[in-house]
C-alpha atoms as a PDB file:
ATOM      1  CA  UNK A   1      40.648  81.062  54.740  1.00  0.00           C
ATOM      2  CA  UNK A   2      38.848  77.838  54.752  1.00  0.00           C
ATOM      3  CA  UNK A   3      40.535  75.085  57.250  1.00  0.00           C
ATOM      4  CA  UNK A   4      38.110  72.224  57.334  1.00  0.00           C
ATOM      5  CA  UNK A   5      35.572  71.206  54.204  1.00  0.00           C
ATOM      6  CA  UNK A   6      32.598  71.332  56.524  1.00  0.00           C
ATOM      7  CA  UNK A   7      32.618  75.105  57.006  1.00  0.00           C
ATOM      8  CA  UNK A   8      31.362  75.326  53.304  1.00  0.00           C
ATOM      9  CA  UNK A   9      28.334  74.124  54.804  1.00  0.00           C
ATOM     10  CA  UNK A  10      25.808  76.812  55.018  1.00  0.00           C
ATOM     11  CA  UNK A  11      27.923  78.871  52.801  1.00  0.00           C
ATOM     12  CA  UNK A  12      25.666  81.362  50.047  1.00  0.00           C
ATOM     13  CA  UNK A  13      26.115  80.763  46.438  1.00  0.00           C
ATOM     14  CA  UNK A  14      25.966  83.275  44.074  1.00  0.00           C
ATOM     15  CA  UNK A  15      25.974  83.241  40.174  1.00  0.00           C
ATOM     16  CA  UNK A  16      29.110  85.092  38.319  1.00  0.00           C
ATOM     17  CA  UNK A  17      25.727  87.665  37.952  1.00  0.00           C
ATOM     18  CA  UNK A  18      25.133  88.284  41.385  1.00  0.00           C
ATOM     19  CA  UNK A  19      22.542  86.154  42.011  1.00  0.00           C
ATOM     20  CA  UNK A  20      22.016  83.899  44.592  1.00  0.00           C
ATOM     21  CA  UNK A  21      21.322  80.097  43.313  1.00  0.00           C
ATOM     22  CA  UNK A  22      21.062  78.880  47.219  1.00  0.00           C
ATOM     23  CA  UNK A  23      22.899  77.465  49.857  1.00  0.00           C
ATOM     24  CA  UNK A  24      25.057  74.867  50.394  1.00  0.00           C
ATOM     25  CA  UNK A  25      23.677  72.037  51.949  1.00  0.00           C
ATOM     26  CA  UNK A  26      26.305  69.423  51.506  1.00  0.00           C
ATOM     27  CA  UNK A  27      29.600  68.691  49.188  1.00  0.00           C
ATOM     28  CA  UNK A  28      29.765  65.488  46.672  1.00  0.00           C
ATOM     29  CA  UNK A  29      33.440  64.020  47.229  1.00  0.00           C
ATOM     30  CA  UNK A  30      34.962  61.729  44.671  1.00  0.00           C
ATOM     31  CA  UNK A  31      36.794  59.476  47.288  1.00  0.00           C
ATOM     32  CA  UNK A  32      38.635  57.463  44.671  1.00  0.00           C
ATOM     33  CA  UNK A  33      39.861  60.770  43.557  1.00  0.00           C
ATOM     34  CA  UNK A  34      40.684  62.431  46.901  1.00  0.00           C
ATOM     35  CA  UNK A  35      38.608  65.821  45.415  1.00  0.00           C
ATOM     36  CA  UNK A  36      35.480  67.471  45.962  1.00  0.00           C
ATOM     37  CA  UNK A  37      33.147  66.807  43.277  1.00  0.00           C
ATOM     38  CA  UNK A  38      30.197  69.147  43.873  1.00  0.00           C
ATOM     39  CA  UNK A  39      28.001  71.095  46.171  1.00  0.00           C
ATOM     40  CA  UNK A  40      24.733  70.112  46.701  1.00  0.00           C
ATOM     41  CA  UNK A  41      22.050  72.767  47.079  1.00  0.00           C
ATOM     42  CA  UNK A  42      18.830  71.661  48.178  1.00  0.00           C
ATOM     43  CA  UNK A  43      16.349  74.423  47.966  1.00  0.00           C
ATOM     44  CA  UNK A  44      17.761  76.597  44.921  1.00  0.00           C
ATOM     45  CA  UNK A  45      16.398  79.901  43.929  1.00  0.00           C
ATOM     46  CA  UNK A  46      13.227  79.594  41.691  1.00  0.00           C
ATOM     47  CA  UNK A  47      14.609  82.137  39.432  1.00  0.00           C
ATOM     48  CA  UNK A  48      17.409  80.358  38.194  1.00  0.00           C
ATOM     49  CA  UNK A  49      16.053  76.480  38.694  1.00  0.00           C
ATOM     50  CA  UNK A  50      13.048  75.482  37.675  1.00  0.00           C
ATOM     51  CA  UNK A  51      10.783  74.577  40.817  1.00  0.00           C
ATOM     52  CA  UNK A  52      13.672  75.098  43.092  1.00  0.00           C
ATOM     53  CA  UNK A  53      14.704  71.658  42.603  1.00  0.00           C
ATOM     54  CA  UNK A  54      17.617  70.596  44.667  1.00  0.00           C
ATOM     55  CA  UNK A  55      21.229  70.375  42.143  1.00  0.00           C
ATOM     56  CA  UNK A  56      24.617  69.581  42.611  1.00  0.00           C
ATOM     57  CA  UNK A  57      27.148  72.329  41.003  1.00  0.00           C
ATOM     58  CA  UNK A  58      30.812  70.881  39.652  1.00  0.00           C
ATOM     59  CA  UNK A  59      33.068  71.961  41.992  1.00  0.00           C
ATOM     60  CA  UNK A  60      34.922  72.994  38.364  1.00  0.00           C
ATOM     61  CA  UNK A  61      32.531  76.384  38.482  1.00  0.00           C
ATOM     62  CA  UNK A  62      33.243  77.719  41.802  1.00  0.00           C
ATOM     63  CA  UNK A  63      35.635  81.132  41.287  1.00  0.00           C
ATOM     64  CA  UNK A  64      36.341  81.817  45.097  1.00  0.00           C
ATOM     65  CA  UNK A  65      35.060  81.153  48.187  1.00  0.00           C
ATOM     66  CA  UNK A  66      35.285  83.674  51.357  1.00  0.00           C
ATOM     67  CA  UNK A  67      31.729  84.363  53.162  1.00  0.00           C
ATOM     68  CA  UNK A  68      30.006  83.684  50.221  1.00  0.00           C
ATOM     69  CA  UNK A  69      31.198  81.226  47.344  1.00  0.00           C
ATOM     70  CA  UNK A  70      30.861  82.739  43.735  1.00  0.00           C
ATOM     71  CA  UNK A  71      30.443  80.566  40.593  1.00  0.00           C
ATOM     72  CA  UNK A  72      32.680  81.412  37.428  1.00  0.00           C
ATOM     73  CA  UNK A  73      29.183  80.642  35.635  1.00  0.00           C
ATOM     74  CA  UNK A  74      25.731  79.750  36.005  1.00  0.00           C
ATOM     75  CA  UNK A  75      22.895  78.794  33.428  1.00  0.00           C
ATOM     76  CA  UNK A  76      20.117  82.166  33.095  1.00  0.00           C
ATOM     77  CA  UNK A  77      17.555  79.306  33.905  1.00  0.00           C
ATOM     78  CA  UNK A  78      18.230  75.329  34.814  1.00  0.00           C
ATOM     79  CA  UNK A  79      15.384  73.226  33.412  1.00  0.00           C
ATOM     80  CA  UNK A  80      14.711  69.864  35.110  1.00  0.00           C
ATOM     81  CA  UNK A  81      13.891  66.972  33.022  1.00  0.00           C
END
């Protein structure tokens, strides 16, 4: 059970497919709204993003999080613009 926000730091992320999208790096808060906003992955898988460009998931998508945290869904392939 989580206890403190930071110890999502470091945490895998995985696609509802099994596939891992990266790790986090650090979590987008919403301070006027008291919630977590996102988590920011810096070096994604290349598979998934397009040049492993850094993104910040909605917090919306995440299904659970234990030792891993696992999306409710994922994109097949992100496309930077």
């Amino acid at each position: 059970m989580l206890t403190q926000l930071t110890e999502l730091e470091g945490l895998k992320v995985y696609s509802d497919k099994g596939m891992l999208v990266g790790q986090v790096d650090d979590i987008v808060i919403d301070l006027d709204g008291n919630k977590i906003y996102g988590l920011y992955i810096e070096n994604t898988n290349s598979d998934l993003v397009e040049g492993g460009t850094a993104i910040s998931i909605p917090y919306r998508l995440v299904k659970t999080i234990g030792d891993i945290i696992i999306l409710k869904g994922f994109p097949k392939f992100v496309r930077i613009k």
